[in-house]
Protein backbone atom coordinates (compact mmCIF):
# COMPACT_ATOMS: atom_id res chain seq x y z
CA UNK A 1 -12.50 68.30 -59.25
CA UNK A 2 -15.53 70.13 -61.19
CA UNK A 3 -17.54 70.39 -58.44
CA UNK A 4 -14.92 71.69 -56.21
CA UNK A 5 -13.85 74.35 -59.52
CA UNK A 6 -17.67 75.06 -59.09
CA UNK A 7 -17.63 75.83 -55.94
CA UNK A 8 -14.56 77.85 -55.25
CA UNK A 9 -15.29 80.12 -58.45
CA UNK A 10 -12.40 78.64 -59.95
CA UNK A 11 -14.40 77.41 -62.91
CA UNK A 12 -14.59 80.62 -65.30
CA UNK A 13 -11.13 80.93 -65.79
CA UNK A 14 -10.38 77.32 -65.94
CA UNK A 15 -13.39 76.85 -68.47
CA UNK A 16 -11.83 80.16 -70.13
CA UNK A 17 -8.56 78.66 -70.21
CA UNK A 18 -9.76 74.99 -71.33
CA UNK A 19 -11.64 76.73 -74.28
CA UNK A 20 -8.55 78.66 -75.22
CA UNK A 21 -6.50 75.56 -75.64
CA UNK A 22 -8.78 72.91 -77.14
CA UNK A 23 -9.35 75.56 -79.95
CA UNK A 24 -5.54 76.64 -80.19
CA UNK A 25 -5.29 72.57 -80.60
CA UNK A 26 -7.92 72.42 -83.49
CA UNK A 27 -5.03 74.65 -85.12
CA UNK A 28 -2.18 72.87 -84.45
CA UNK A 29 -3.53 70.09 -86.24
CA UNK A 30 -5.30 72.22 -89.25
CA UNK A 31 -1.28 73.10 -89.44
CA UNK A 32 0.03 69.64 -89.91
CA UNK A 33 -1.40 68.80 -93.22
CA UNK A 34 -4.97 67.52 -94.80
CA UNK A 35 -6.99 65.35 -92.77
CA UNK A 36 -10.52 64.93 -92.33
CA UNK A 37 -11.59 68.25 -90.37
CA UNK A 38 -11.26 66.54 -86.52
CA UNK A 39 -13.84 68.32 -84.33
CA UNK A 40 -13.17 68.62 -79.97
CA UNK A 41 -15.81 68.98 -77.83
CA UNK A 42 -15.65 71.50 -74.99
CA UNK A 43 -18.22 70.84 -71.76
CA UNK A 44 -19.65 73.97 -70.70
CA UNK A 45 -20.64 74.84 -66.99
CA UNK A 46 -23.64 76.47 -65.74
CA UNK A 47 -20.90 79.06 -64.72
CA UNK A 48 -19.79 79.71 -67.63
CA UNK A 49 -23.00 79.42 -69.83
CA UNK A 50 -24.36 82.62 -67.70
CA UNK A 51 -21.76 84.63 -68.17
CA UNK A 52 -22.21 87.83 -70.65
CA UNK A 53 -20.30 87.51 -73.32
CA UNK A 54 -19.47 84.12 -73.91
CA UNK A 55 -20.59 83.44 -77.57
CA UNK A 56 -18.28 86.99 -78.49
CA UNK A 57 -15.54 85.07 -76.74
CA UNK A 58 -15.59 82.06 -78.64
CA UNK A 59 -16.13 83.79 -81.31
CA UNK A 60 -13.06 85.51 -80.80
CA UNK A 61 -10.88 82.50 -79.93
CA UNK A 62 -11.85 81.07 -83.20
CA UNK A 63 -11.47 83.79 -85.35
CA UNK A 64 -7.67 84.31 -83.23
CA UNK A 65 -6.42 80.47 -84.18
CA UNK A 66 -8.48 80.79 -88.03
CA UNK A 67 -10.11 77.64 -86.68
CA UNK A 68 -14.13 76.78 -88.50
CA UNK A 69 -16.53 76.77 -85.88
CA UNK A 70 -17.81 73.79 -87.13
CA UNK A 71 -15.26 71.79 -85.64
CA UNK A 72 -16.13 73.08 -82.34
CA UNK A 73 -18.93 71.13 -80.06
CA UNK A 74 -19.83 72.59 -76.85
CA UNK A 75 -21.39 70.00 -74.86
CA UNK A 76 -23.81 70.96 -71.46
CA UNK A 77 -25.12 68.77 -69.09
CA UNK A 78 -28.92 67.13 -69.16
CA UNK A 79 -29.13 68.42 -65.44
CA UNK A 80 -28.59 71.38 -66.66
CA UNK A 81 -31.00 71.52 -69.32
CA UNK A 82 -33.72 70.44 -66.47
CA UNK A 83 -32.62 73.35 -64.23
CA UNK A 84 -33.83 75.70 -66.44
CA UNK A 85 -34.80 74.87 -69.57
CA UNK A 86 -35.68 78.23 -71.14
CA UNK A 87 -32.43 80.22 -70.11
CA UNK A 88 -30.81 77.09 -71.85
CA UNK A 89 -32.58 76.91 -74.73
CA UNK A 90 -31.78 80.71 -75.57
CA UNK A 91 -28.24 80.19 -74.62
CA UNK A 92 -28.33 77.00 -76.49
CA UNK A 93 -29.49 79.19 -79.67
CA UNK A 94 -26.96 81.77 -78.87
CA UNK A 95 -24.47 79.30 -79.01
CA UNK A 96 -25.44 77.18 -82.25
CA UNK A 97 -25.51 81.00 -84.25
CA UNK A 98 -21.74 80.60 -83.62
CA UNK A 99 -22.21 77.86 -86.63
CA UNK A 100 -20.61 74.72 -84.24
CA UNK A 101 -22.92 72.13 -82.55
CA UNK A 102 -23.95 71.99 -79.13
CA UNK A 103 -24.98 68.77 -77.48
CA UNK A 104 -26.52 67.98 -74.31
CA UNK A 105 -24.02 65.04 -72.48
């Protein structure tokens, strides 16, 4: 269904909306007691990665659910990457200033 998301534009608000709840998860769980910090990883779409503003929107979803970047991966695509590597790589470094990880999938 990505592709088809992709393609119909539907894939900004359903990336917006899929980044909104994994990190509203990583505080549900910070809420039910110590455990060993779990991280989620997020996949990113070309979509979304070229869209102003997307590091001060994380930024503020994490900041909202008092959730550690650090437990936060965003994970992009190797096809990706080979599109176009430099508009990656600065995104990429964007991204990792955030203080999560980012790994290509």
């Amino acid at each position: 269904f990505i592709p088809l998301a992709e393609q119909t534009g539907l894939i900004g608000p359903l990336g917006e909306w899929i980044l909104d709840q994994s990190i509203q998860q990583l505080e549900r769980w910070s809420r039910l007691g110590p455990m060993d910090s779990p991280q989620i990883s997020v996949n990113l779409s070309r979509r979304q990665l070229i869209q102003p503003g997307l590091v001060d929107r994380i930024r503020g979803l994490l900041a909202r659910a008092s959730v550690s970047p650090a437990r936060l991966c965003l994970e992009i695509t190797e096809s990706l990457v080979m599109e176009d590597a430099d508009f990656v790589i600065g995104a990429c470094k964007e991204l990792r200033s955030l203080g999560g990880m980012i790994h290509i999938d």
